[in-house]
Protein backbone atom coordinates (compact mmCIF):
# COMPACT_ATOMS: atom_id res chain seq x y z
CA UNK A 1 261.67 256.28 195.56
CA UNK A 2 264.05 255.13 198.55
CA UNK A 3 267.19 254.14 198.05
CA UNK A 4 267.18 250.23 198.81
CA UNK A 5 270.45 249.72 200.24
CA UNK A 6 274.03 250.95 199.92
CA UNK A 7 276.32 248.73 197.96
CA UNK A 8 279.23 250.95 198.02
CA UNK A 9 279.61 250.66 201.85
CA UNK A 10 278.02 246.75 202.29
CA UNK A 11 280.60 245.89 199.56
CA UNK A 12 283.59 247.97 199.04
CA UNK A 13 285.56 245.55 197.57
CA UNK A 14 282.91 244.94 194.52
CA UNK A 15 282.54 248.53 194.23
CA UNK A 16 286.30 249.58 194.07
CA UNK A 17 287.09 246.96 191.57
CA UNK A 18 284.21 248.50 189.53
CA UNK A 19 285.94 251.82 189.60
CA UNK A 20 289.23 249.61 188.68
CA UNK A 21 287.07 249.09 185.20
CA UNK A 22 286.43 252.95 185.25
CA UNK A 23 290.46 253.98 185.64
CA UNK A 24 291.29 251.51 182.94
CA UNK A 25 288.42 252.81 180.98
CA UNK A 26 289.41 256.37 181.36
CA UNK A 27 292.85 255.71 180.32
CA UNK A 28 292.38 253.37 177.53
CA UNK A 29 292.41 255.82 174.52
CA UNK A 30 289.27 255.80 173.34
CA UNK A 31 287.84 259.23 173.14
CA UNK A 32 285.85 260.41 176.85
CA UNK A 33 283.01 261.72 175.09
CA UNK A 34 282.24 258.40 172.72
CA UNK A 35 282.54 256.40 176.28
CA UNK A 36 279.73 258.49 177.92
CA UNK A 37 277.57 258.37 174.72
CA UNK A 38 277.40 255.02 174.42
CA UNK A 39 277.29 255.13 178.13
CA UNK A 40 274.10 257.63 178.05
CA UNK A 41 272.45 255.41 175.37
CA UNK A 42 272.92 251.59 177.23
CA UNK A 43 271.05 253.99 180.55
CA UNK A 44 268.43 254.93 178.19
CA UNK A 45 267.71 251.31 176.71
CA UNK A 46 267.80 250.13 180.14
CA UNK A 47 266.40 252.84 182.25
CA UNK A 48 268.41 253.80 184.33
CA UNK A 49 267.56 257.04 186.03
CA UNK A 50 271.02 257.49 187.94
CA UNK A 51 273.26 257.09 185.07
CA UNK A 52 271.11 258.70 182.73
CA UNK A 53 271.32 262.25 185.04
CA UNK A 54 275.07 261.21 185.19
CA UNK A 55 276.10 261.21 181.45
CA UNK A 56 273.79 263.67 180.49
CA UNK A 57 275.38 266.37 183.05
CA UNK A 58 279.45 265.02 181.96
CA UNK A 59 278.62 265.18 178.30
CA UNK A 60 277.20 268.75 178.55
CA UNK A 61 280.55 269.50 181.17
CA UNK A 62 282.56 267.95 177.81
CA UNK A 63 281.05 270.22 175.47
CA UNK A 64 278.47 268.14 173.87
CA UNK A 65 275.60 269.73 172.13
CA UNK A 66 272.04 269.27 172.97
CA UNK A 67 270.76 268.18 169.68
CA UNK A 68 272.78 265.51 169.81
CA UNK A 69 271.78 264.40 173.33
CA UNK A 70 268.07 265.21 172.61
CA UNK A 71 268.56 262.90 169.65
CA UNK A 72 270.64 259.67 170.65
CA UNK A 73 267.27 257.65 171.10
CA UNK A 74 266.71 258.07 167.20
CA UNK A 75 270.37 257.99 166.37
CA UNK A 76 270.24 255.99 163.28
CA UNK A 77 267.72 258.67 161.72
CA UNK A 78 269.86 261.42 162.47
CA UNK A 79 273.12 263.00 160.68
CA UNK A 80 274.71 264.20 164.00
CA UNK A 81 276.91 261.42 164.57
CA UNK A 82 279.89 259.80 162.91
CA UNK A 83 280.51 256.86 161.57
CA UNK A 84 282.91 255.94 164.40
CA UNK A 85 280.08 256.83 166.97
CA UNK A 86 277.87 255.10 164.97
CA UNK A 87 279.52 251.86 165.03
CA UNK A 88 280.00 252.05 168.43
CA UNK A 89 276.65 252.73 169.41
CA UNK A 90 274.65 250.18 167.07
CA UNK A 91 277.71 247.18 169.47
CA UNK A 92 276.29 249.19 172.62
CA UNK A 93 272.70 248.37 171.49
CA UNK A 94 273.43 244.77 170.25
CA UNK A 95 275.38 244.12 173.37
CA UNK A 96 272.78 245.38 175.71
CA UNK A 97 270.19 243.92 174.42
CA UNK A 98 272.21 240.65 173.61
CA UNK A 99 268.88 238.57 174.06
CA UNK A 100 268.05 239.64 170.78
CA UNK A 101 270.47 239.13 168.29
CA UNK A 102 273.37 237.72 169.89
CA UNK A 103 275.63 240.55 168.35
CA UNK A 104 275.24 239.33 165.34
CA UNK A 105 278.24 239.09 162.61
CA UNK A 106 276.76 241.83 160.75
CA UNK A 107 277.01 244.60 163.55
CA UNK A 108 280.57 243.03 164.69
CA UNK A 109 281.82 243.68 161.53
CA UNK A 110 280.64 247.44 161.17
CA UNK A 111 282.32 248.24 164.44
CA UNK A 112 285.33 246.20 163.64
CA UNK A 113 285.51 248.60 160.30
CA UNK A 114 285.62 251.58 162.48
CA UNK A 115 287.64 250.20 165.80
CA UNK A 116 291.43 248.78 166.26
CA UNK A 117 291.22 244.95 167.84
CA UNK A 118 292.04 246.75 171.39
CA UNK A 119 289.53 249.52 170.40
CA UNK A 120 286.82 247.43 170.21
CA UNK A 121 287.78 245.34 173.21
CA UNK A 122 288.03 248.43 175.60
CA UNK A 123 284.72 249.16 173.94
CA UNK A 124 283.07 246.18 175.05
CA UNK A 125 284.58 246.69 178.27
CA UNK A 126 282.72 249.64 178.58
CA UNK A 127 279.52 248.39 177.41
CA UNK A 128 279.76 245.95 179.61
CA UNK A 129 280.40 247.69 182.82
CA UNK A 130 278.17 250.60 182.30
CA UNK A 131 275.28 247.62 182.18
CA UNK A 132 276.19 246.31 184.74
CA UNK A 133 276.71 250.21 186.85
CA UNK A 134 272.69 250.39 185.46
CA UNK A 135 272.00 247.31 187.17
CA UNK A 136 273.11 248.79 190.36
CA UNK A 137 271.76 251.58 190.60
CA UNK A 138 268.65 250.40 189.47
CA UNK A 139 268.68 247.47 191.78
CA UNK A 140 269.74 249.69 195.02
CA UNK A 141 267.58 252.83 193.99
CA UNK A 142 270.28 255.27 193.75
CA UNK A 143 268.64 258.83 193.40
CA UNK A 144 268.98 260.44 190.12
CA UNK A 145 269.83 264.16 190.83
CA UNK A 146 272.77 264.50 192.86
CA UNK A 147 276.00 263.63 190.56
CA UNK A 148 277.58 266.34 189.23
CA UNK A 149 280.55 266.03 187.03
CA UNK A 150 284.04 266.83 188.06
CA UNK A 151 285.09 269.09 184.86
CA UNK A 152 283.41 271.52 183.69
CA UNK A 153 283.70 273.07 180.26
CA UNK A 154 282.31 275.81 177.83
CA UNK A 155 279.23 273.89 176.48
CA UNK A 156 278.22 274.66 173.17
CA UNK A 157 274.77 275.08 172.18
């Protein structure tokens, strides 16, 4: 596929104000690698090719393992992630797919268990803008491939 058109340079004000969400996001104090796993699993649910080569390649430069990455589709049949992670993906899910189930009170309440009031409003923060990063690069056709992450770090297997 062809890229479409380039956002970034047509509108450089929308884009940098995107990467103010990012700063903020990478600052926040929630943990790096819980951002680009619920990150990776929003891409998955809403295919986004880009971001889904993105996360992949900066949880592996984090350390991540590979089951864990093989298995975030089936998460909630899985023991590899935490509670914490847990909560936070299931908000990822109901927020991205917010058509059906209006995050309901029942998966509020899980993550609100496992997340300070900030927590869990940086968390929808980043929920929100990595849905709306998908959209993008869906939407402009950015080609998956290229992005490689700016750390890199012992990965273990």
């Amino acid at each position: 596929m062809q890229p479409r058109f380039p956002y970034a340079k047509l509108s450089p004000g929308a884009y940098q104000a995107m990467f103010a969400f990012e700063k903020y996001l990478g600052q926040c104090g929630l943990e790096e690698g819980l951002l680009h796993l619920i990150k990776l699993r929003v891409s998955q649910i809403n295919g986004c090719a880009y971001c889904l080569d993105m996360h992949w390649k900066d949880l592996r430069a984090l350390g991540e393992n590979e089951q864990r990455l093989y298995s975030l589709d089936a998460w909630r049949e899985c023991p590899y992630y935490t509670d914490r992670e847990r909560a936070a993906l299931a908000w990822a899910e109901a927020l991205t797919l917010i058509t059906q189930g209006h995050a309901s009170d029942a998966v509020y309440e899980e993550a609100r268990a496992s997340f300070t009031e900030k927590e869990l409003s940086d968390l929808t923060f980043a929920i929100t803008t990595i849905n709306a990063w998908n959209r993008l690069a869906i939407s402009g056709r950015s080609t998956p491939g290229t992005y490689q992450p700016a750390k890199i770090h012992t990965a273990t297997v």
